[in-house]
Protein backbone atom coordinates (compact mmCIF):
# COMPACT_ATOMS: atom_id res chain seq x y z
CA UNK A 1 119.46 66.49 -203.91
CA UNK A 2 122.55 64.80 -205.61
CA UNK A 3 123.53 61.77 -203.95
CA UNK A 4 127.01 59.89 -204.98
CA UNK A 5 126.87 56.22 -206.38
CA UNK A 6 128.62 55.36 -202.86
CA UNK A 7 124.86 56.84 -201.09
CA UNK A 8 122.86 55.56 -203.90
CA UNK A 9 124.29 51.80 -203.44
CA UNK A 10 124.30 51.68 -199.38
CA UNK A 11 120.73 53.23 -200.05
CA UNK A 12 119.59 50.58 -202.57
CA UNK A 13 121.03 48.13 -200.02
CA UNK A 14 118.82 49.72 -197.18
CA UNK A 15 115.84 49.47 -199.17
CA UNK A 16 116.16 45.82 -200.40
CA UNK A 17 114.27 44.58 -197.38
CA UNK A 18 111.67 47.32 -197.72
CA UNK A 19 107.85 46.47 -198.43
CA UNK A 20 105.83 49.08 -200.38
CA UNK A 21 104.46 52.14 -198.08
CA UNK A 22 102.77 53.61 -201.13
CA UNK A 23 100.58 51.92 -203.71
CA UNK A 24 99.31 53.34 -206.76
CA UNK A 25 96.58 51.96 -208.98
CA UNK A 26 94.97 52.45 -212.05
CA UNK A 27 93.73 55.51 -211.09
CA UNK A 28 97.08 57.23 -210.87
CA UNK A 29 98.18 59.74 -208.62
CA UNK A 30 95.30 61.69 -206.53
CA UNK A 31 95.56 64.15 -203.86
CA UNK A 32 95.83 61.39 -201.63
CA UNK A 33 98.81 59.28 -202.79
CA UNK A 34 100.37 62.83 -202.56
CA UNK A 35 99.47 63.42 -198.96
CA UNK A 36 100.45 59.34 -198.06
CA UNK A 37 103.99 60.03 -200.09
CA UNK A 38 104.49 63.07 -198.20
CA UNK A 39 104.10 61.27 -194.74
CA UNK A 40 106.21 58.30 -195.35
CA UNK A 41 108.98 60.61 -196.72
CA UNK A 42 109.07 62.35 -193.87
CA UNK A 43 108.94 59.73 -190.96
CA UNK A 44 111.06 56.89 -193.30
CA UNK A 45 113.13 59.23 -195.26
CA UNK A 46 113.72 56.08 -197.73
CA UNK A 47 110.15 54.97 -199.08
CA UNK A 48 109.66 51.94 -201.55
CA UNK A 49 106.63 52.53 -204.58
CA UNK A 50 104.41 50.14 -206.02
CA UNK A 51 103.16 51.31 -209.22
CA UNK A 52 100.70 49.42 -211.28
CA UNK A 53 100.33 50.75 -214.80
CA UNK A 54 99.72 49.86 -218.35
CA UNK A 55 102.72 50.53 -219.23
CA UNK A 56 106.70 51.80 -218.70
CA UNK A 57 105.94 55.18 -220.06
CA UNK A 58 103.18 55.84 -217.41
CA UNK A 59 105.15 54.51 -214.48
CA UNK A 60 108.09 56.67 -215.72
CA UNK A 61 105.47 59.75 -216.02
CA UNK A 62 104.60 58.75 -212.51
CA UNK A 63 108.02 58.57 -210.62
CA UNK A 64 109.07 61.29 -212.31
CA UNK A 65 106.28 63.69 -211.21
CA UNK A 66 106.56 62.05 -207.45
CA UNK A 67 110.41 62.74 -207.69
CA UNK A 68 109.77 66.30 -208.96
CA UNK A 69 106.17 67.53 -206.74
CA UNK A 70 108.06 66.08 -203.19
CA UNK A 71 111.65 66.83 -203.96
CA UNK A 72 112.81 63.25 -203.56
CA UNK A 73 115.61 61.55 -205.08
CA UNK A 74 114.86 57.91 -207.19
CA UNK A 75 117.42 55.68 -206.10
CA UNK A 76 115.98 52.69 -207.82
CA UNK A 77 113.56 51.43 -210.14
CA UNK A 78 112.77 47.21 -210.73
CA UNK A 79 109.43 46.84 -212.77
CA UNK A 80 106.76 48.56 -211.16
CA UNK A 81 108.68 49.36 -207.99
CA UNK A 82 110.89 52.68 -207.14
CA UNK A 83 112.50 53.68 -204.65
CA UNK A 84 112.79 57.11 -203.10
CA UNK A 85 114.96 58.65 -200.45
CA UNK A 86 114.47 62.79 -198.83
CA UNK A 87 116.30 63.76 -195.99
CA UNK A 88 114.54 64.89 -192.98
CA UNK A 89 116.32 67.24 -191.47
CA UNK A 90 114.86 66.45 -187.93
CA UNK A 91 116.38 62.99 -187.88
CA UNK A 92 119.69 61.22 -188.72
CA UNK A 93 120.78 60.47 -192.36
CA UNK A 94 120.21 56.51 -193.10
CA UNK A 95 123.78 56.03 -194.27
C-alpha cells in the first residue's frame, strides 16, 4: 500500500503518543511475534515496534520481513522503534 507524505506525516503524528504493542528480543522473530503482529494490525491498524538487536542491519532485516510477511506499510523508524500502519477494511481509516 502506497501512502502519500501528507498520510505518512498525519500517521507519524498519530503514532507519536503510541507505546510499543510488539516487542522483539534477541531471539528474533518466532511464530509468535508473527501471530501478536498480526492481531494488533488488525484491531489498531497503526502498531508501534520495539526491536532490540545487535545491530542496524538486523533491525532493518527485521522490519523489512514484518513489512513484507503482513503487508504493512513502515511509516517510521527512530532507533530500535518502527512504526507500521495496514488498513482494516472493517473499520475507519485513522486519517
Amino acid at each position: 500500500m502506497e501512502l502519500s507524505n501528507t498520510e505518512k506525516k498525519t500517521l507519524k503524528g498519530l503514532a507519536h503518543n503510541l507505546r510499543p504493542l510488539v516487542m522483539i528480543g534477541q531471539q528474533g522473530l518466532k511464530e509468535s511475534i508473527h501471530s501478536e503482529m498480526e492481531t494488533a494490525l488488525d484491531f489498531h491498524q497503526l502498531v508501534k515496534v520495539k526491536i532490540i538487536a545487535d545491530n542496524r542491519e538486523q533491525r532493518k532485516t527485521i522490519i523489512k520481513q514484518l513489512s513484507e510477511q503482513h503487508k504493512a506499510t513502515v511509516i517510521q523508524t527512530i532507533g530500535h522503534t518502527a512504526v507500521f500502519y495496514r488498513t482494516n477494511k472493517d473499520k475507519a481509516r485513522l486519517y
